[in-house]
PDB file of N, CA and C in Angstrom:
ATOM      1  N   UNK A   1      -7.299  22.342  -3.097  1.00  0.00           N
ATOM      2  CA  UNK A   1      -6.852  21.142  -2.412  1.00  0.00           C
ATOM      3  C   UNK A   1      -6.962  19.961  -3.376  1.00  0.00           C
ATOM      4  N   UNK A   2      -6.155  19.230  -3.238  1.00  0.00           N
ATOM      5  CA  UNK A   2      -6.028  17.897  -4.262  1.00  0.00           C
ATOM      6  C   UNK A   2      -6.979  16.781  -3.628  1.00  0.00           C
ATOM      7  N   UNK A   3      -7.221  15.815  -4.734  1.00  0.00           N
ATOM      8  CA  UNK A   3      -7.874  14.638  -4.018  1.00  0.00           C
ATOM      9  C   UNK A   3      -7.049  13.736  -3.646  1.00  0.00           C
ATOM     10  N   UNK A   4      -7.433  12.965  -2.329  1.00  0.00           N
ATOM     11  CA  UNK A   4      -6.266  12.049  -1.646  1.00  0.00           C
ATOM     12  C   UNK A   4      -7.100  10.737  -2.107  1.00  0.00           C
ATOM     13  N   UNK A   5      -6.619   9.646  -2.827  1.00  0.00           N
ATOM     14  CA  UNK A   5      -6.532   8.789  -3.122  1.00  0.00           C
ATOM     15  C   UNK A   5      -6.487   7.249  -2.217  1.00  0.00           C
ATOM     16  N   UNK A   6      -7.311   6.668  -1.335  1.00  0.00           N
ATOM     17  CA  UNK A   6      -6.966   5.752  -0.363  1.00  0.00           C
ATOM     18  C   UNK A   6      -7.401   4.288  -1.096  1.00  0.00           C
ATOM     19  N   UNK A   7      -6.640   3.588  -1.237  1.00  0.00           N
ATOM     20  CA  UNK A   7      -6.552   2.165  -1.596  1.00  0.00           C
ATOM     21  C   UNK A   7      -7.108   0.793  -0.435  1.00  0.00           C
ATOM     22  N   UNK A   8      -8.282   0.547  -0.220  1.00  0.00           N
ATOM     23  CA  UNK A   8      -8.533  -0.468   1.121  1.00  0.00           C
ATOM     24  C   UNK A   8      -9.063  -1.580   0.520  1.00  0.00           C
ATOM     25  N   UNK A   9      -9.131  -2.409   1.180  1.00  0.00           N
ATOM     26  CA  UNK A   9      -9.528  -3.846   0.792  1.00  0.00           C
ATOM     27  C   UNK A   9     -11.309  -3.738   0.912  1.00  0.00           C
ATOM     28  N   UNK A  10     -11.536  -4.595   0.732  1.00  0.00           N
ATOM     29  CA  UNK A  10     -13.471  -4.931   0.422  1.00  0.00           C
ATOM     30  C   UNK A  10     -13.747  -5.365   2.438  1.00  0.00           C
ATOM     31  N   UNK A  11     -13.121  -5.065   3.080  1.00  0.00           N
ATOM     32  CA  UNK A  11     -13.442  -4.899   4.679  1.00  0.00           C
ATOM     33  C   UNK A  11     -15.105  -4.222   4.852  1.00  0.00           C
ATOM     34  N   UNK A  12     -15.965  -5.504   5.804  1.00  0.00           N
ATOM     35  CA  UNK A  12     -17.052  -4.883   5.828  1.00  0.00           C
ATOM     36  C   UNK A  12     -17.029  -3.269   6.293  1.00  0.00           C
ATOM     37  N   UNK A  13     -16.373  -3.159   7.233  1.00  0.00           N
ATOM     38  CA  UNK A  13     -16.291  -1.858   7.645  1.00  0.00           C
ATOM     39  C   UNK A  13     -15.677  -0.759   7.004  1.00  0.00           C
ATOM     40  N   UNK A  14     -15.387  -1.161   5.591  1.00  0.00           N
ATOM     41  CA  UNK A  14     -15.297  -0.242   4.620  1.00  0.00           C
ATOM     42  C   UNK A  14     -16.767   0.037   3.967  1.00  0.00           C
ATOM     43  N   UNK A  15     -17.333  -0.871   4.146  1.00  0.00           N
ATOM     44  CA  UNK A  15     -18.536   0.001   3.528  1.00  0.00           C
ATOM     45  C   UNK A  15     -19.995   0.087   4.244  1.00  0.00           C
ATOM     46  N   UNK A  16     -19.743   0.063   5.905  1.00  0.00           N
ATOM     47  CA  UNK A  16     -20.530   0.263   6.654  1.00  0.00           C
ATOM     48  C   UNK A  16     -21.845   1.403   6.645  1.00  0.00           C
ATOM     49  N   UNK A  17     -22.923   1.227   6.512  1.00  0.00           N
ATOM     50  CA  UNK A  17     -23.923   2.202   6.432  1.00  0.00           C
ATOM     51  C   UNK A  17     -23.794   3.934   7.064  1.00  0.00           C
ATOM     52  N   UNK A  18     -22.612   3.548   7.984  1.00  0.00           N
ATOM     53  CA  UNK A  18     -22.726   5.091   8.740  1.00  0.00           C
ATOM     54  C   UNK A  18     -21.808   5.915   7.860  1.00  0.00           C
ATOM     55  N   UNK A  19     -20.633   5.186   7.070  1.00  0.00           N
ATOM     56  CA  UNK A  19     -19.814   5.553   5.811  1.00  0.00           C
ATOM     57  C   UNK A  19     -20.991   6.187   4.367  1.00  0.00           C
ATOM     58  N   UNK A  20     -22.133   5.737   4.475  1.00  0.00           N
ATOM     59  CA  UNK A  20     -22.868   5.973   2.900  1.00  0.00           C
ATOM     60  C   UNK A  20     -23.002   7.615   2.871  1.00  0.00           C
ATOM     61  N   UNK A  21     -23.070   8.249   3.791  1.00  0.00           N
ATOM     62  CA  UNK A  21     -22.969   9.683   3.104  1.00  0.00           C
ATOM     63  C   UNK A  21     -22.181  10.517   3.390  1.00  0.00           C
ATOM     64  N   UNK A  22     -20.972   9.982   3.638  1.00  0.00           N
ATOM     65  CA  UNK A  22     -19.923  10.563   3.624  1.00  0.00           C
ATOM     66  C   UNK A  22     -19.117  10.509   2.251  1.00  0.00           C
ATOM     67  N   UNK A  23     -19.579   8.757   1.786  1.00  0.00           N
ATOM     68  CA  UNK A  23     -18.755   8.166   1.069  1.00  0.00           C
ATOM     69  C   UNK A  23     -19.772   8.563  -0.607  1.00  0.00           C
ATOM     70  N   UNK A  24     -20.588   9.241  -0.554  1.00  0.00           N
ATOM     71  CA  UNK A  24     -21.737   9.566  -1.426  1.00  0.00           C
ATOM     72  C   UNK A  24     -21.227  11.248  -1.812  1.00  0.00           C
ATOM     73  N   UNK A  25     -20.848  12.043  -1.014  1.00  0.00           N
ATOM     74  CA  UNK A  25     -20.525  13.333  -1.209  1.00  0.00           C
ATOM     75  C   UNK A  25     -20.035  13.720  -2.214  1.00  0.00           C
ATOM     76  N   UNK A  26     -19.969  14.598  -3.035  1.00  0.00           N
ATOM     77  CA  UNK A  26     -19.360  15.014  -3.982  1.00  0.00           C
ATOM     78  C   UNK A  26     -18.341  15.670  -4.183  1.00  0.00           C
ATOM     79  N   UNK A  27     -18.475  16.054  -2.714  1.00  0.00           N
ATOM     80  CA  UNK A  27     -17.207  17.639  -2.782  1.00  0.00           C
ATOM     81  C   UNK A  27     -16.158  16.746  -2.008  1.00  0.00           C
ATOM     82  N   UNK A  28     -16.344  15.435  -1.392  1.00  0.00           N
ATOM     83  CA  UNK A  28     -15.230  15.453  -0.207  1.00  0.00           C
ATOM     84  C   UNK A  28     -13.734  15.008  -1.090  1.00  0.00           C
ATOM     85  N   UNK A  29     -12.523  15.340  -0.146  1.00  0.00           N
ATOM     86  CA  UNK A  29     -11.705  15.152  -1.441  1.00  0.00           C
ATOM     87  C   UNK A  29     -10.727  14.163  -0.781  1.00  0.00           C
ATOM     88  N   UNK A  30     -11.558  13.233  -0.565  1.00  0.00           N
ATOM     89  CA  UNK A  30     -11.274  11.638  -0.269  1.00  0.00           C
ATOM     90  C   UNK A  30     -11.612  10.465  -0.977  1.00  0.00           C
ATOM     91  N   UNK A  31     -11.363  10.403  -2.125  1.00  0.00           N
ATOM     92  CA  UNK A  31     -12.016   8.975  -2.695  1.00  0.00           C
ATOM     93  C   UNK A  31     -10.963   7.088  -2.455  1.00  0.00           C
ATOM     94  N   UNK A  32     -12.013   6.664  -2.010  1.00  0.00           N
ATOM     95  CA  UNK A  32     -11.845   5.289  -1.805  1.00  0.00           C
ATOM     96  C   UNK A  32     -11.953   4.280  -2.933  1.00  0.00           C
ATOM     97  N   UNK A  33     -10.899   3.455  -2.989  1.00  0.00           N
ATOM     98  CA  UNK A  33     -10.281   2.787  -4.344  1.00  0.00           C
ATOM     99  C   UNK A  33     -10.947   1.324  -3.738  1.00  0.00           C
ATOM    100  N   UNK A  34     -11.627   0.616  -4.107  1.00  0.00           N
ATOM    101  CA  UNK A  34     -11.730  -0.705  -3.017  1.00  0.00           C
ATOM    102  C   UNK A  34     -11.120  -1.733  -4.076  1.00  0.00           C
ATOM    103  N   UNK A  35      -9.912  -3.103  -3.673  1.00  0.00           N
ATOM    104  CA  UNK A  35      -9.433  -3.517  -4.361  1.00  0.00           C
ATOM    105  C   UNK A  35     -10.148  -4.894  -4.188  1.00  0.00           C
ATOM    106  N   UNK A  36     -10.161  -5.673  -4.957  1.00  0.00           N
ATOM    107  CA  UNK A  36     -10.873  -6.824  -5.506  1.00  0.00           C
ATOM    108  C   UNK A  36     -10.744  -8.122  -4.243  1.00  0.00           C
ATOM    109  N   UNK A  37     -11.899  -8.556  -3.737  1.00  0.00           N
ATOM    110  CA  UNK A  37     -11.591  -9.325  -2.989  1.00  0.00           C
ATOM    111  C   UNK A  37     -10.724 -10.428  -3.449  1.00  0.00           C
ATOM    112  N   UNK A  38     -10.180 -11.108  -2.103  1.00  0.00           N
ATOM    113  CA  UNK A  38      -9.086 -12.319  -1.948  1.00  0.00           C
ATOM    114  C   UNK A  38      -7.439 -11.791  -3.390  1.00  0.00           C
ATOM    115  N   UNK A  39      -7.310 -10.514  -2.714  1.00  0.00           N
ATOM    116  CA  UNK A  39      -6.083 -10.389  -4.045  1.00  0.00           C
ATOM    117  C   UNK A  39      -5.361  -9.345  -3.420  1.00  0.00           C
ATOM    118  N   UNK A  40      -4.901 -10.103  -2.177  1.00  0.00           N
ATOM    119  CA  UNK A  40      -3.483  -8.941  -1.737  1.00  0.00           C
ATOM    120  C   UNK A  40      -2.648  -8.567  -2.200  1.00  0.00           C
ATOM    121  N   UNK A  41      -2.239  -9.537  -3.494  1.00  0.00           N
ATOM    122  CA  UNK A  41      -0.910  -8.989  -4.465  1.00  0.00           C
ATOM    123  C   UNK A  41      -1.326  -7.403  -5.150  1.00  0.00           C
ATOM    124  N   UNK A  42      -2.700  -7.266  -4.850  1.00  0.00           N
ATOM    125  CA  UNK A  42      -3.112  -5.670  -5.180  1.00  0.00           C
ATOM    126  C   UNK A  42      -2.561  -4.717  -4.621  1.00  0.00           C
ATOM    127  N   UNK A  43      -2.564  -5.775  -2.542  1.00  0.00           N
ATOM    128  CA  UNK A  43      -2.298  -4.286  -2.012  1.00  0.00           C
ATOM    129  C   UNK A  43      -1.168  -4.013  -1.408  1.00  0.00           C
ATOM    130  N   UNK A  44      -0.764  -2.574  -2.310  1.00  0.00           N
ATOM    131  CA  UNK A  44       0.328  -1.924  -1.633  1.00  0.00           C
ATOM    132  C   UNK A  44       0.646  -2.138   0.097  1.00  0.00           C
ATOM    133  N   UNK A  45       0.243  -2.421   1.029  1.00  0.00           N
ATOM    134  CA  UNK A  45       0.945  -2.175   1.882  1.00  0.00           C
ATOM    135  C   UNK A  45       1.301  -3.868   2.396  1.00  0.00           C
ATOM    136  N   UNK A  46       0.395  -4.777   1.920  1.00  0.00           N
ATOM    137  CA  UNK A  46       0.785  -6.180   1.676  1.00  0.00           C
ATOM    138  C   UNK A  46       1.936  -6.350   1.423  1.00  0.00           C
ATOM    139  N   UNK A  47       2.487  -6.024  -0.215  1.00  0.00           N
ATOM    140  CA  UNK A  47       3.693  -5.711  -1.052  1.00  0.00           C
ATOM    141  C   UNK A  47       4.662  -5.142  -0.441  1.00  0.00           C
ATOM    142  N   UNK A  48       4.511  -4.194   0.715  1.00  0.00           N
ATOM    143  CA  UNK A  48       4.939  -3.822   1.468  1.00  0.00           C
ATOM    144  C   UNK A  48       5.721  -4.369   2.825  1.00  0.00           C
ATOM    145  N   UNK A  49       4.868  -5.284   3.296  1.00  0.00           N
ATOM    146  CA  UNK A  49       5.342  -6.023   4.149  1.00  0.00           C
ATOM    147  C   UNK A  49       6.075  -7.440   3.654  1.00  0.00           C
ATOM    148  N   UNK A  50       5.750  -7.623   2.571  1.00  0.00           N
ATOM    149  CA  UNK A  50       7.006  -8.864   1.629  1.00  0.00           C
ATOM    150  C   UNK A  50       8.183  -8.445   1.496  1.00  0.00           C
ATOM    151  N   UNK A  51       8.466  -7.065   1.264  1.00  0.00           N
ATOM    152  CA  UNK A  51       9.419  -6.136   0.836  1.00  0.00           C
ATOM    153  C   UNK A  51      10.362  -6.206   2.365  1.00  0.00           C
ATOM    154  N   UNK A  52       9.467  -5.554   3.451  1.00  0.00           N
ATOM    155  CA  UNK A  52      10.349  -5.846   4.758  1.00  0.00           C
ATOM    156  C   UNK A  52      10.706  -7.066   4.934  1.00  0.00           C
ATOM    157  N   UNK A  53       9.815  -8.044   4.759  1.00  0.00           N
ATOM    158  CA  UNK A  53      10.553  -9.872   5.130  1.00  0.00           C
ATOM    159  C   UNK A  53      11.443 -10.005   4.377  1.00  0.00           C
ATOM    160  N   UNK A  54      11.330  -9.739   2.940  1.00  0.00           N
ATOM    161  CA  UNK A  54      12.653 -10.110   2.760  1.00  0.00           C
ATOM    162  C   UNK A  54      14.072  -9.354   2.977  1.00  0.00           C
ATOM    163  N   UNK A  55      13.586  -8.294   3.090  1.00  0.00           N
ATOM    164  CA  UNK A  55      14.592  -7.514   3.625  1.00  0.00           C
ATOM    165  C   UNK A  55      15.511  -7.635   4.776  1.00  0.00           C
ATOM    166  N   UNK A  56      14.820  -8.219   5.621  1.00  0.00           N
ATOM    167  CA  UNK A  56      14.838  -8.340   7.185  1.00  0.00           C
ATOM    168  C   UNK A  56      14.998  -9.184   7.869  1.00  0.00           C
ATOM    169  N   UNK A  57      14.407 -10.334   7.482  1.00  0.00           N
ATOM    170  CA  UNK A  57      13.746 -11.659   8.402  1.00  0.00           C
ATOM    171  C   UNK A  57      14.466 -12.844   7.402  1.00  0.00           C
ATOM    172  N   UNK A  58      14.565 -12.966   6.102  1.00  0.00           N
ATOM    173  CA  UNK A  58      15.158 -14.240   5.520  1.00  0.00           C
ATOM    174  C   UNK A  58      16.394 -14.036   5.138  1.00  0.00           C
ATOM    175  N   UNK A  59      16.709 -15.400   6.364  1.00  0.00           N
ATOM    176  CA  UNK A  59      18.606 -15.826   6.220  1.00  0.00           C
ATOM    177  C   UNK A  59      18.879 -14.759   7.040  1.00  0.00           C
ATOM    178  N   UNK A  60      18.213 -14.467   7.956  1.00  0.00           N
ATOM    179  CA  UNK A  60      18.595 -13.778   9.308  1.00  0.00           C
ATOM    180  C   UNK A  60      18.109 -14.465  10.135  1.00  0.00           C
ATOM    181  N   UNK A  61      18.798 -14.504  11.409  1.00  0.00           N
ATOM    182  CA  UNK A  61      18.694 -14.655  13.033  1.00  0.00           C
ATOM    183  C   UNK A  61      19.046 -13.622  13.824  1.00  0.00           C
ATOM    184  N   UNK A  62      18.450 -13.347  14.270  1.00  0.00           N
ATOM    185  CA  UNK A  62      18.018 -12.755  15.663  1.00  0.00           C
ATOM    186  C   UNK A  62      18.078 -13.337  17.181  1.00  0.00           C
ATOM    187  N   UNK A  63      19.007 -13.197  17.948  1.00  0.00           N
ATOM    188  CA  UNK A  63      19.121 -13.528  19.021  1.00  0.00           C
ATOM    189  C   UNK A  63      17.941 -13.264  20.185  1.00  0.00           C
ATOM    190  N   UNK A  64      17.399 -11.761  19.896  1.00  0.00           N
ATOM    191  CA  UNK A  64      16.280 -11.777  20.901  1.00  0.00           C
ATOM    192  C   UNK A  64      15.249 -10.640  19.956  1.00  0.00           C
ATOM    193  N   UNK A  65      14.085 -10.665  20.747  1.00  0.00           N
ATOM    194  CA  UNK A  65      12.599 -10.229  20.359  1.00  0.00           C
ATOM    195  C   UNK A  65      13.218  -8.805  19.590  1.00  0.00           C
ATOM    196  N   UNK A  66      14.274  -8.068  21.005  1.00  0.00           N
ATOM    197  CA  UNK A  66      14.393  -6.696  20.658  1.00  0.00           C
ATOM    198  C   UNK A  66      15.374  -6.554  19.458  1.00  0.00           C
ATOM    199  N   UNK A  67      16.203  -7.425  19.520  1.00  0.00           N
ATOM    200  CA  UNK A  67      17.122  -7.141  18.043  1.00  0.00           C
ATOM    201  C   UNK A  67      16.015  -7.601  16.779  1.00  0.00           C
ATOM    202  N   UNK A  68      15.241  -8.056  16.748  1.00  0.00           N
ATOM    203  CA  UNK A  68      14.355  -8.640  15.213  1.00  0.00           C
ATOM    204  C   UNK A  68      13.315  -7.065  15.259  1.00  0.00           C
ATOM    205  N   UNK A  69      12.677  -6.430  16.346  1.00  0.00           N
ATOM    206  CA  UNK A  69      11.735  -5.215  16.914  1.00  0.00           C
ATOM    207  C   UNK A  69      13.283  -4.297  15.820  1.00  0.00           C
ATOM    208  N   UNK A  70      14.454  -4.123  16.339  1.00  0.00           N
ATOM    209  CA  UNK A  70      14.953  -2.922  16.149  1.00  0.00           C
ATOM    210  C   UNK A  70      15.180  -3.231  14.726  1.00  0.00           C
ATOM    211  N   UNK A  71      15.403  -4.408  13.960  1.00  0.00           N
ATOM    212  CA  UNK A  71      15.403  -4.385  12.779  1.00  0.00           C
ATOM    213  C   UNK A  71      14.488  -4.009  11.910  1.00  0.00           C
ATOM    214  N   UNK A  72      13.518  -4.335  12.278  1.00  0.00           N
ATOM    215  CA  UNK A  72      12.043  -3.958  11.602  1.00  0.00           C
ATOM    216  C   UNK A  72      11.927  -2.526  11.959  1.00  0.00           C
ATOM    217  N   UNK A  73      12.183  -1.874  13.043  1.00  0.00           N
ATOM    218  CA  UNK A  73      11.842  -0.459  13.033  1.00  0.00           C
ATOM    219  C   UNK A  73      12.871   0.450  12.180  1.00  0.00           C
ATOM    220  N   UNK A  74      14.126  -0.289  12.153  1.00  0.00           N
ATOM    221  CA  UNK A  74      15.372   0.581  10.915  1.00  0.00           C
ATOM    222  C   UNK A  74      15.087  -0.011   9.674  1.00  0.00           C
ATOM    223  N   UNK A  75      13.955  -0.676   9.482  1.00  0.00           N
ATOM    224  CA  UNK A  75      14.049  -0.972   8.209  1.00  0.00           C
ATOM    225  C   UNK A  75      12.583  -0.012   7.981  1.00  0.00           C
ATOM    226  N   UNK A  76      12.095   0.533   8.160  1.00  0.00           N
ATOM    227  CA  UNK A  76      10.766   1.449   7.986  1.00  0.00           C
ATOM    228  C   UNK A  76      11.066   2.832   8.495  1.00  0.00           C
ATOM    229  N   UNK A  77      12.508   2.886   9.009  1.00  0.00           N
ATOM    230  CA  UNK A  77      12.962   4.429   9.570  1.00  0.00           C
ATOM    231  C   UNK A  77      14.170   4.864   8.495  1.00  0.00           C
ATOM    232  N   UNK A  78      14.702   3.978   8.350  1.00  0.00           N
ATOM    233  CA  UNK A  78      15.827   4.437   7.497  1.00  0.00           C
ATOM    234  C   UNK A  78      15.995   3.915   6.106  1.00  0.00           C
ATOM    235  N   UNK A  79      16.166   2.527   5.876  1.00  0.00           N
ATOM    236  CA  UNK A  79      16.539   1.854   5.005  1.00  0.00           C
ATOM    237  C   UNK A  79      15.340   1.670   3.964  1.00  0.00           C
ATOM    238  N   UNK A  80      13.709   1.940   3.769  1.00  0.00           N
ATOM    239  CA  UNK A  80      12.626   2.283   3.387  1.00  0.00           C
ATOM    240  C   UNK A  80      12.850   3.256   2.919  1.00  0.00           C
ATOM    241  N   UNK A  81      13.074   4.841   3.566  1.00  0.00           N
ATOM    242  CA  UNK A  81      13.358   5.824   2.733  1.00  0.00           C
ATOM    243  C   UNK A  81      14.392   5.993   2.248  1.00  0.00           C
ATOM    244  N   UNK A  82      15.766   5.486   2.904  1.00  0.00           N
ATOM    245  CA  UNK A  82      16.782   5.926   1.769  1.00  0.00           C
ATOM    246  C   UNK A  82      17.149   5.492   0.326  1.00  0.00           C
ATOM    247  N   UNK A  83      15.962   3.842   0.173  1.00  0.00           N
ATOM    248  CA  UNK A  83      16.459   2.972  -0.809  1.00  0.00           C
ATOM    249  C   UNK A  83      15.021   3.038  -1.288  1.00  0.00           C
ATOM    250  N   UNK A  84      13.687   4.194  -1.133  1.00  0.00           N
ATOM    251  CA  UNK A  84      12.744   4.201  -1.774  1.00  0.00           C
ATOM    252  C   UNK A  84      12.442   3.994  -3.204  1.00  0.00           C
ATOM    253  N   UNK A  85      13.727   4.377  -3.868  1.00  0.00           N
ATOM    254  CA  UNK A  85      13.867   4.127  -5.218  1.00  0.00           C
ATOM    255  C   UNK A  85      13.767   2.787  -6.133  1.00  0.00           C
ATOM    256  N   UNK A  86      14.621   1.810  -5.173  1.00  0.00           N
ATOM    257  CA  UNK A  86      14.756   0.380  -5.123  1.00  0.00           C
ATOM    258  C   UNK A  86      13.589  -0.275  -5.299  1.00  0.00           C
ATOM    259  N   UNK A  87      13.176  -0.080  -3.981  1.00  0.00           N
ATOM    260  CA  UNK A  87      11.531  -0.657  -3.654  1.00  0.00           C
ATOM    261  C   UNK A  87      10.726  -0.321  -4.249  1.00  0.00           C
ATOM    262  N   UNK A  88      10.021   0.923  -4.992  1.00  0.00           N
ATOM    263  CA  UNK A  88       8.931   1.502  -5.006  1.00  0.00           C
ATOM    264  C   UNK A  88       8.573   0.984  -6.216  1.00  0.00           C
ATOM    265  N   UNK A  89       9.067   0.109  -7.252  1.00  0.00           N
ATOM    266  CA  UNK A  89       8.348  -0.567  -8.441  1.00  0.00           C
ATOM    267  C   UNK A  89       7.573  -1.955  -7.184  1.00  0.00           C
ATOM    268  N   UNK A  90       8.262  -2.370  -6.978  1.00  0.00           N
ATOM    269  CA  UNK A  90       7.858  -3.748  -6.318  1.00  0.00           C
ATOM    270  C   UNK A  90       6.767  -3.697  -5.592  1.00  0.00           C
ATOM    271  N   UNK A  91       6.463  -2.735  -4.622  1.00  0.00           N
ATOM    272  CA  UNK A  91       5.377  -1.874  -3.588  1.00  0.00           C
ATOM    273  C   UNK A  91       4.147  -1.646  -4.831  1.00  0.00           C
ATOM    274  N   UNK A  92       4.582  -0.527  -5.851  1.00  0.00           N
ATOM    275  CA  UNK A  92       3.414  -0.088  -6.765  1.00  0.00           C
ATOM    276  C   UNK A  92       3.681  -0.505  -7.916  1.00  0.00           C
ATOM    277  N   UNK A  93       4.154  -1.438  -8.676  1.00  0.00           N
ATOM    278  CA  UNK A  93       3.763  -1.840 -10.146  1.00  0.00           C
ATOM    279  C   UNK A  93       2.496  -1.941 -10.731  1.00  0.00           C
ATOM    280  N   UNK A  94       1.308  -1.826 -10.565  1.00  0.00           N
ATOM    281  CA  UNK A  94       0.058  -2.264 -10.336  1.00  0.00           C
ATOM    282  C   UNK A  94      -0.618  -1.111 -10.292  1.00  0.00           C
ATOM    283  N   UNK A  95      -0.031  -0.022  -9.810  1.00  0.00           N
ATOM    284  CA  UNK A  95      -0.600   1.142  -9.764  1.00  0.00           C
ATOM    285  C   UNK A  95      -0.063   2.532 -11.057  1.00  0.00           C
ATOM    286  N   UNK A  96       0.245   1.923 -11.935  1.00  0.00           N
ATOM    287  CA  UNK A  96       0.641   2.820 -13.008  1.00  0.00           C
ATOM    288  C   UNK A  96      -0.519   3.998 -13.714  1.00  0.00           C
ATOM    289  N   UNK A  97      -0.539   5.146 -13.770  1.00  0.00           N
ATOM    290  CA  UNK A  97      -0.719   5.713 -14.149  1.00  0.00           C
ATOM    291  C   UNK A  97      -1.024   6.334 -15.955  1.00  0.00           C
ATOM    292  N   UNK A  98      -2.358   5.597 -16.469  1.00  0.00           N
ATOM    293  CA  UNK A  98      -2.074   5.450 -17.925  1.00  0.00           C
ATOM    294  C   UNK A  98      -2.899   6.660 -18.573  1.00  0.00           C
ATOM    295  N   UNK A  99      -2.423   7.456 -19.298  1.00  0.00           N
ATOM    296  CA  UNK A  99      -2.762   8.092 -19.844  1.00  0.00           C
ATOM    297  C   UNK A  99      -3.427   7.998 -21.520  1.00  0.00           C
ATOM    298  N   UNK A 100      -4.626   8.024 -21.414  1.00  0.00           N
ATOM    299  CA  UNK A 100      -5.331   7.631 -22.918  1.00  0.00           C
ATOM    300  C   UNK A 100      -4.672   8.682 -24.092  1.00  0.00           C
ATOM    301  N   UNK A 101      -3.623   9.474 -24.257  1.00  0.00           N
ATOM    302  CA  UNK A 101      -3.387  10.561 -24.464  1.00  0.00           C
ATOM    303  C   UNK A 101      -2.225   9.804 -24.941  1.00  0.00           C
ATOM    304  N   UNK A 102      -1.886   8.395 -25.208  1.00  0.00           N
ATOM    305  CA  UNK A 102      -0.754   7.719 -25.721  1.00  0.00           C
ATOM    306  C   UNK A 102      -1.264   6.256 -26.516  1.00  0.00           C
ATOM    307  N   UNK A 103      -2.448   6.161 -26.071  1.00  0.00           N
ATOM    308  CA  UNK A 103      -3.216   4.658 -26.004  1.00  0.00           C
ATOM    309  C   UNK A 103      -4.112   5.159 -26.978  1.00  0.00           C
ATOM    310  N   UNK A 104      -4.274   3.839 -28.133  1.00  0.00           N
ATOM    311  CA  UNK A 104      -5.761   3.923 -28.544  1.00  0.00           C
ATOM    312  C   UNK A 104      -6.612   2.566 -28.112  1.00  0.00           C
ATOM    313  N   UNK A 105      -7.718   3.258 -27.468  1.00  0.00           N
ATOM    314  CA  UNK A 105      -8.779   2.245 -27.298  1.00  0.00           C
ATOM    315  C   UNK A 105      -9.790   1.751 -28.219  1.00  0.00           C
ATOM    316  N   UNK A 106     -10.027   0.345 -28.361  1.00  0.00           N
ATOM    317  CA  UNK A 106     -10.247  -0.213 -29.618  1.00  0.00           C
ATOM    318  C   UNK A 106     -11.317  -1.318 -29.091  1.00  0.00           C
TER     319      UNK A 106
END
């Protein structure tokens, strides 16, 4: 089984005492990334929701609650995955993957 990777903000209840030995384990194959307080431009799902506003909401009107509701839900049902390609620097730039195996550290 692979390790799943979860990205959360510094939320007290991220690091609540009843979390310490779960979050202490060695084998579990959940590790928690905690990103730097006051710096949402960190977090992906922040980036995420800029991505829908602008997508969605600026230099648009909406006549009622349910047409702005159905936009936002086709924009996270359809138009999210079909244009994942588009988006997905903007969402994760920040999260690159560097391999020391190209880099010298100095």
């Amino acid at each position: 089984m692979t390790t799943i990777h979860v990205f959360v903000d510094n939320a007290r209840y991220h690091h609540a005492k009843l979390l310490e030995p779960w979050l202490s384990d060695p084998n579990r194959k959940v590790r928690l990334h905690f990103l730097p307080a006051y710096a949402p431009h960190l977090n992906p799902i922040e980036r995420l929701w800029g991505v829908m506003h602008k997508w969605v909401t600026h230099n648009q009107h909406y006549a009622t609650f349910n047409q702005c509701t159905q936009a936002i839900l086709t924009f996270f049902r359809k138009t999210l995955p079909d244009k994942w390609l588009d988006f997905r620097d903007t969402v994760t730039d920040n999260f690159h993957v560097v391999s020391l195996k190209n880099y010298k550290v100095i």
